[in-house]
Protein backbone atom coordinates (compact mmCIF):
# COMPACT_ATOMS: atom_id res chain seq x y z
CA UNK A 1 90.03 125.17 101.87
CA UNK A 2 87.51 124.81 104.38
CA UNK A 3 88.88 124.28 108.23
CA UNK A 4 87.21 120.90 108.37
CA UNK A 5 89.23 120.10 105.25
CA UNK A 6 92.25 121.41 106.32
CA UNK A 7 91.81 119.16 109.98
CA UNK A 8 91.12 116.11 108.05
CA UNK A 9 93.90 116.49 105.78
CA UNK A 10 96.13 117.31 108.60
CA UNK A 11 94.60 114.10 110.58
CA UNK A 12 95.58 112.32 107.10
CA UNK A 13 98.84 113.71 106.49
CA UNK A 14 100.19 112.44 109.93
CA UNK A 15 101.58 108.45 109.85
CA UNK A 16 100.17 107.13 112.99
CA UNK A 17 100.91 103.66 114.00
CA UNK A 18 99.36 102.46 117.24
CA UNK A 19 101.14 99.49 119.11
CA UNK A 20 99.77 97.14 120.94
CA UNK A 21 97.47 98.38 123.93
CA UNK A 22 97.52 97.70 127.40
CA UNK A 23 96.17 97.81 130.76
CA UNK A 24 98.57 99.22 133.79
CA UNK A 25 97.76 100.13 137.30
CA UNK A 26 99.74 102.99 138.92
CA UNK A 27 99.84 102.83 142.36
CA UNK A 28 99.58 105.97 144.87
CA UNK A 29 102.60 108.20 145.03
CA UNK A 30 103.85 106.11 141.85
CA UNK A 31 104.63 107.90 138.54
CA UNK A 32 104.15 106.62 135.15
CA UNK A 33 107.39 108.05 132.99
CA UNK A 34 107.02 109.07 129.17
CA UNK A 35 111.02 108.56 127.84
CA UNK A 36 112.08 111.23 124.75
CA UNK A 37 110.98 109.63 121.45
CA UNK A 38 108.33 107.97 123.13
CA UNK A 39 104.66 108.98 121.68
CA UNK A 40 102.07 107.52 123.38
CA UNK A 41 98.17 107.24 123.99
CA UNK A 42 96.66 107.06 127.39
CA UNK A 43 93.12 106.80 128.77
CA UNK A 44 92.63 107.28 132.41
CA UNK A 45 89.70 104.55 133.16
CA UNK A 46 89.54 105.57 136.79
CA UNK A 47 91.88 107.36 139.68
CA UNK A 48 93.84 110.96 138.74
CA UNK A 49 97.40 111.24 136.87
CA UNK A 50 98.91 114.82 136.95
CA UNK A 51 102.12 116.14 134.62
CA UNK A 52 104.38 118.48 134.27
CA UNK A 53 106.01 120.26 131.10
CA UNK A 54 108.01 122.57 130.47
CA UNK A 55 106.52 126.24 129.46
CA UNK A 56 104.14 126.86 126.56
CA UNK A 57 105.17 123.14 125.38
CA UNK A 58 101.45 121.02 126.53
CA UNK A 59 98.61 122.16 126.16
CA UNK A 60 94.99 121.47 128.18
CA UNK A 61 92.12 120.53 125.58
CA UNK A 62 88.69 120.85 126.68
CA UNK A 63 87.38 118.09 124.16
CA UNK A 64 83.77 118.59 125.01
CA UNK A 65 83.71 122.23 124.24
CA UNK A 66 86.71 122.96 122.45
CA UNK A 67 88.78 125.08 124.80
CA UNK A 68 92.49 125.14 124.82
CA UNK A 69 94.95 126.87 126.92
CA UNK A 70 98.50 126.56 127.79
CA UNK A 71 98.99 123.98 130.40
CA UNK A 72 99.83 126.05 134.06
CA UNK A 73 103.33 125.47 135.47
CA UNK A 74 101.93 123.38 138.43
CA UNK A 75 100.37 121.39 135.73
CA UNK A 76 97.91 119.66 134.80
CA UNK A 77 95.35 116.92 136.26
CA UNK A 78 93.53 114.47 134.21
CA UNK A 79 90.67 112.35 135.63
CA UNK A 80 88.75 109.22 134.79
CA UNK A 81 87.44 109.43 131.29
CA UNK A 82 90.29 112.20 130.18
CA UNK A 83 93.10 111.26 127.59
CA UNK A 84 96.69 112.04 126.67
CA UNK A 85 98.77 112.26 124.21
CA UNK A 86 102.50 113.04 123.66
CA UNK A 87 104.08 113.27 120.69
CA UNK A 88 107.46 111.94 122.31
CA UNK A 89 109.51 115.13 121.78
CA UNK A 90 109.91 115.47 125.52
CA UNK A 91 110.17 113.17 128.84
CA UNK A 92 107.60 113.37 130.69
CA UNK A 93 105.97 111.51 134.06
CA UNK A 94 102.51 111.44 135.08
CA UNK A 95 102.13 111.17 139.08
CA UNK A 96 99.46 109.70 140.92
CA UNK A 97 98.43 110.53 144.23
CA UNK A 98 95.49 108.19 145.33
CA UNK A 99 96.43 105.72 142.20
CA UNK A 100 94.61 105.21 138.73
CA UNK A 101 94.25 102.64 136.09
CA UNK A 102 95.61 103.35 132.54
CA UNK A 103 94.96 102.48 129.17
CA UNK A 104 98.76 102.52 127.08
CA UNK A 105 99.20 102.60 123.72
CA UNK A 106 102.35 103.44 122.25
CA UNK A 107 102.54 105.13 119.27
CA UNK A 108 104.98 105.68 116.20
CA UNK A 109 104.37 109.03 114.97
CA UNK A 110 105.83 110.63 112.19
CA UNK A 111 104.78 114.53 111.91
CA UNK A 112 104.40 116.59 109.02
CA UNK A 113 104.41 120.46 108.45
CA UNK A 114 100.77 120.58 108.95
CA UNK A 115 100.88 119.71 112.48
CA UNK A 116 103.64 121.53 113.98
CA UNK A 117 101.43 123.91 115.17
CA UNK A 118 100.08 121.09 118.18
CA UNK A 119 102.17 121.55 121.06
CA UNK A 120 104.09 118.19 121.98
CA UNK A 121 102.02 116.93 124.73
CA UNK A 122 98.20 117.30 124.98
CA UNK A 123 95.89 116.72 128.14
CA UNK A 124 92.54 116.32 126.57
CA UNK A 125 89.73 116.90 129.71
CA UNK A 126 85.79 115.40 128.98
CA UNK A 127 86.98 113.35 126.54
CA UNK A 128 84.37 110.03 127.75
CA UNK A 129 81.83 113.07 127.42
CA UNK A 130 82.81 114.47 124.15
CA UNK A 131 83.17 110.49 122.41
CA UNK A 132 81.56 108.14 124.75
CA UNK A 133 80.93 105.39 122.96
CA UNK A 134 85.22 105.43 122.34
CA UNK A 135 85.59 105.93 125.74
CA UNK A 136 83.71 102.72 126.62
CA UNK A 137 85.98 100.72 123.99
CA UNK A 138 89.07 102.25 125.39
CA UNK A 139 88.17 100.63 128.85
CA UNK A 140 88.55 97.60 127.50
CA UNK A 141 91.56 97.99 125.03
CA UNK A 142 94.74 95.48 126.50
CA UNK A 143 92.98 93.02 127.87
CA UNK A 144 93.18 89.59 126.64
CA UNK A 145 90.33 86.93 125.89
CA UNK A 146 90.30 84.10 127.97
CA UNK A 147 93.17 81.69 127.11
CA UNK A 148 94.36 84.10 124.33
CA UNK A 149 97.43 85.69 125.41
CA UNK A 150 98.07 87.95 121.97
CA UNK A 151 95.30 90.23 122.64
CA UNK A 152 91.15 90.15 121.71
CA UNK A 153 90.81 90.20 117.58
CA UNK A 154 89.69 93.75 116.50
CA UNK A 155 91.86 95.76 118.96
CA UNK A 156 94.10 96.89 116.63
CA UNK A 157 90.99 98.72 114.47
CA UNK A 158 90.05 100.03 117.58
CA UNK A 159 93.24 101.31 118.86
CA UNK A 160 93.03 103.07 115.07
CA UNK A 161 89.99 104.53 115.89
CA UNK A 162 90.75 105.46 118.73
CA UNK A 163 93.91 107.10 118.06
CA UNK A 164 91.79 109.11 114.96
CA UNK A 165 89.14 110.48 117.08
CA UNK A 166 91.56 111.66 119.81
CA UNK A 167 93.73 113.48 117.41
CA UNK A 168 91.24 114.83 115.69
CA UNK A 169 89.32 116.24 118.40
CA UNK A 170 92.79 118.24 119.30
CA UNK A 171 93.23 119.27 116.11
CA UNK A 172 90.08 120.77 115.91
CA UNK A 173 90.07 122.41 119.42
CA UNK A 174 94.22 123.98 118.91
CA UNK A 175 93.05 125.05 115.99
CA UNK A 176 89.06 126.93 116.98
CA UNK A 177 91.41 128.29 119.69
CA UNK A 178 93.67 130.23 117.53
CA UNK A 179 96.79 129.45 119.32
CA UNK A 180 98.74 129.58 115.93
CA UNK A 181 97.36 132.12 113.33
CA UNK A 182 99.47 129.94 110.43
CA UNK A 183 97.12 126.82 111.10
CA UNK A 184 95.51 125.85 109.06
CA UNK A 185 97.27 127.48 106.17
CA UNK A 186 95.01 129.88 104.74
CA UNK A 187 94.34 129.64 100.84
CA UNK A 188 94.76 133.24 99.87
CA UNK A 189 94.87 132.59 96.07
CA UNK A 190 91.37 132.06 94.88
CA UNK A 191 92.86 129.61 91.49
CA UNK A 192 93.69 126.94 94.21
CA UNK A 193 90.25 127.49 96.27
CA UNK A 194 88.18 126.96 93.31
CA UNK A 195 90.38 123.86 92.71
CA UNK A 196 89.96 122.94 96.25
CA UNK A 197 86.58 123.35 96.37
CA UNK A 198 85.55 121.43 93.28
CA UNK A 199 87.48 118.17 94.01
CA UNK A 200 86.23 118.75 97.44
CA UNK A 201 82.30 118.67 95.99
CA UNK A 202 83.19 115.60 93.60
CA UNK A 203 85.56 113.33 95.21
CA UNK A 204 83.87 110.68 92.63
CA UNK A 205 85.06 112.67 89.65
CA UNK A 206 88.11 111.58 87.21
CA UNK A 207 90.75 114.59 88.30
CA UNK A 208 93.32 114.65 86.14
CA UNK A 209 96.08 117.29 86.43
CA UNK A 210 95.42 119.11 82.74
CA UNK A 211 91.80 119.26 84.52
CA UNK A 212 92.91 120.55 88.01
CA UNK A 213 95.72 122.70 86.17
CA UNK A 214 92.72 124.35 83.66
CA UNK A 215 90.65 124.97 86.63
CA UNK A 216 93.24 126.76 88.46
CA UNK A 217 93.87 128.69 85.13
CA UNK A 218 98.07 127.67 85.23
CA UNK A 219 99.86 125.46 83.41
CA UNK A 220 100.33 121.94 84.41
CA UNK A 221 104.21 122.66 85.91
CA UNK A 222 103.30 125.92 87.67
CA UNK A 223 99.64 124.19 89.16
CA UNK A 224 101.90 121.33 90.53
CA UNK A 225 104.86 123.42 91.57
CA UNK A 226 102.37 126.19 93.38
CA UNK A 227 99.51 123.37 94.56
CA UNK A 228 102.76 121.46 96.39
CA UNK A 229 104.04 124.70 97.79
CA UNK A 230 100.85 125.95 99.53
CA UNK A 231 99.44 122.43 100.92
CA UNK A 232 102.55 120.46 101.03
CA UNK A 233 101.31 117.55 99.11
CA UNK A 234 100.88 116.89 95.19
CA UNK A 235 97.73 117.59 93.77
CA UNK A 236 96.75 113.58 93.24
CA UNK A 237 97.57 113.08 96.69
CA UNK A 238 95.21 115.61 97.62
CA UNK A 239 92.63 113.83 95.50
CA UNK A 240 93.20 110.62 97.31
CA UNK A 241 92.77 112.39 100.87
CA UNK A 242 89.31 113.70 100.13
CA UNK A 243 88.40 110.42 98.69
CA UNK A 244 89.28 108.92 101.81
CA UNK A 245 87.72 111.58 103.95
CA UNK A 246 84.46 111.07 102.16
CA UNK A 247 84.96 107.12 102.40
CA UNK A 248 85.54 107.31 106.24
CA UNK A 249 82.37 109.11 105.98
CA UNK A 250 79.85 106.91 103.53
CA UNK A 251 81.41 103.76 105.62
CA UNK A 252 80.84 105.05 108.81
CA UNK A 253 77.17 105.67 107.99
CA UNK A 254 76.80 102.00 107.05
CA UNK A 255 77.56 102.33 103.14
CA UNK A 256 78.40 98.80 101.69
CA UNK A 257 82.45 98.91 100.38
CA UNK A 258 81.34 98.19 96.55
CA UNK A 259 78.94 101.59 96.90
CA UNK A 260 81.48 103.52 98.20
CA UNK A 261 83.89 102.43 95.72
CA UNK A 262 82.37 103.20 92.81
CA UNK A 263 80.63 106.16 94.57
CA UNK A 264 84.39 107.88 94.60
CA UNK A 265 85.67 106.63 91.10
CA UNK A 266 87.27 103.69 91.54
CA UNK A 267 87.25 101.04 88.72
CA UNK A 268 87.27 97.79 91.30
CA UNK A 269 86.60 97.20 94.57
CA UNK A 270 90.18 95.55 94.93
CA UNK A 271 91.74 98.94 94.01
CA UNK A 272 89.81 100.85 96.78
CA UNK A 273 90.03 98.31 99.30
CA UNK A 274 94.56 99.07 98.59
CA UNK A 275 93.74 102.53 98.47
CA UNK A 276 91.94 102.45 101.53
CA UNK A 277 94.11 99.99 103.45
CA UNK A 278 97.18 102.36 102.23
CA UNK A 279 95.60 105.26 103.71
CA UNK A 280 93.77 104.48 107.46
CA UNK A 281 96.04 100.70 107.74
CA UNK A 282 92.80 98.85 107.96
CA UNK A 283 90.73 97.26 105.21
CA UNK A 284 87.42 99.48 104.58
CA UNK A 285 84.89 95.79 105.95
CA UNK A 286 87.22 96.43 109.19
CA UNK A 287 86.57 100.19 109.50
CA UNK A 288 82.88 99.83 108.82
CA UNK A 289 82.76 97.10 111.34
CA UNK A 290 84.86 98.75 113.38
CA UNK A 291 82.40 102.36 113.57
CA UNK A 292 79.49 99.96 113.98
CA UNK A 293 81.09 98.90 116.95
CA UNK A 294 81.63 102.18 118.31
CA UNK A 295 77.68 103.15 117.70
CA UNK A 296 76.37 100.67 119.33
């Protein structure tokens, strides 16, 4: 499995649910506290927040280069156009000296084996200079249209988004920086690459599991029983997350939804569009729309 793969599927394999965002000021010498079971988002649009955390548990991300390392004990700063993220295993409070101006969004996470390598809280640095054009949209998450108190229409794609491209980005530095040699899983037998590989080149393709199991050279129990013990997930499954990996992809780049439904196999456009929705929350018009929004 390639390491791109392996990120997306990781970035797949966690059930992220982003609440509803919004705007908070914190005001100099003021903290902003993180209770356990708590996971949350936050954007610094301008000012300074720094936190604490216990040893080896945060980690300081570098999102415009990559770099990781282990969060110092006197901790860590973040600045305007920096992000956060804590996966609510610990309590935590973010001080501000001269005061700042947050973006919120809580989060319901539920983590899976693939990402308990990540350390439970994550100060990304550069992120408005690694994703600017999320950046700009996360200025503006949380606030309401005029005389529409339930938020702007479309935040809760972008809060999505948002949340994707954050997590994603530490996925991929934690794991370039080799802080746990276990992630991602390597695939040491070379029946599963070649398995791997070839749904991986033809997401589009009719996989059935005599045809994965024959390709793998085992029989259909043993390819199930060893597929699910090396990536954690059923072979179909797997199927269905490079499918949507490779739909994120053709609708991103401005594909229209019928295309990229029968571009990856599917018989109908309504059975993508469930597939779709199933996987990311959001129907595949809103994520295209959605990207657009974020290029321009």
């Amino acid at each position: 499995m390639t390491s791109e793969l392996a990120l997306e599927r990781a970035l797949s394999a966690i059930d992220v649910r982003p609440g509803r965002a919004g705007q908070r000021a914190v005001g100099a010498g003021e903290s902003l506290t993180l209770a356990p079971g708590a996971a949350t988002l936050i954007y610094v649009r301008t000012g300074e927040l720094t936190g604490h955390a216990a040893e080896r548990s945060a980690c300081s991300l570098d999102a415009s280069t990559g770099a990781a390392a282990v969060v110092p004990a006197d901790g860590r700063t973040l600045l305007a156009g920096d992000a956060f993220i804590s996966l609510g295993c610990l309590a935590l409070a973010l001080v501000s000296r001269s005061g700042a101006e947050v973006t919120v969004v809580p989060l319901e996470v539920t983590p899976t084996p693939d990402t308990m390598a990540l350390p439970p809280v994550l100060f990304v640095s550069g992120f408005a200079r690694a994703e600017p054009a999320a950046a700009g949209l996360a200025a503006h998450l949380g606030l309401p249209a005029p005389g529409a108190p339930t938020g702007r229409e479309g935040d809760e794609t972008i809060c999505k988004l948002m949340v994707a491209t954050v997590l994603l980005s530490a996925l991929r530095a934690w794991a370039s920086a080799g802080r746990d040699a276990t992630w991602p899983p390597p695939v040491t037998d070379p029946f599963l690459a070649r398995v791997v590989a070839a749904v991986d080149a033809d997401p589009g393709r009719e996989w059935t599991i005599d045809h994965l199991a024959a390709l793998g050279a085992m029989s259909r129990s043993v390819f199930a029983a060893r597929f699910r013990e090396v990536f954690g997930t059923s072979p179909a499954a797997h199927v269905t997350e490079v499918r949507m990996r490779r739909a994120r992809q053709l609708l991103e780049a401005g594909t229209p939804v019928t295309e990229t439904s029968r571009a990856l196999g599917y018989g109908s456009d309504e059975g993508f569009r469930r597939a779709f929705r199933r996987h990311t929350g959001v129907a595949p018009s809103a994520w295209r729309a959605g990207r657009r929004s974020v290029a321009t």
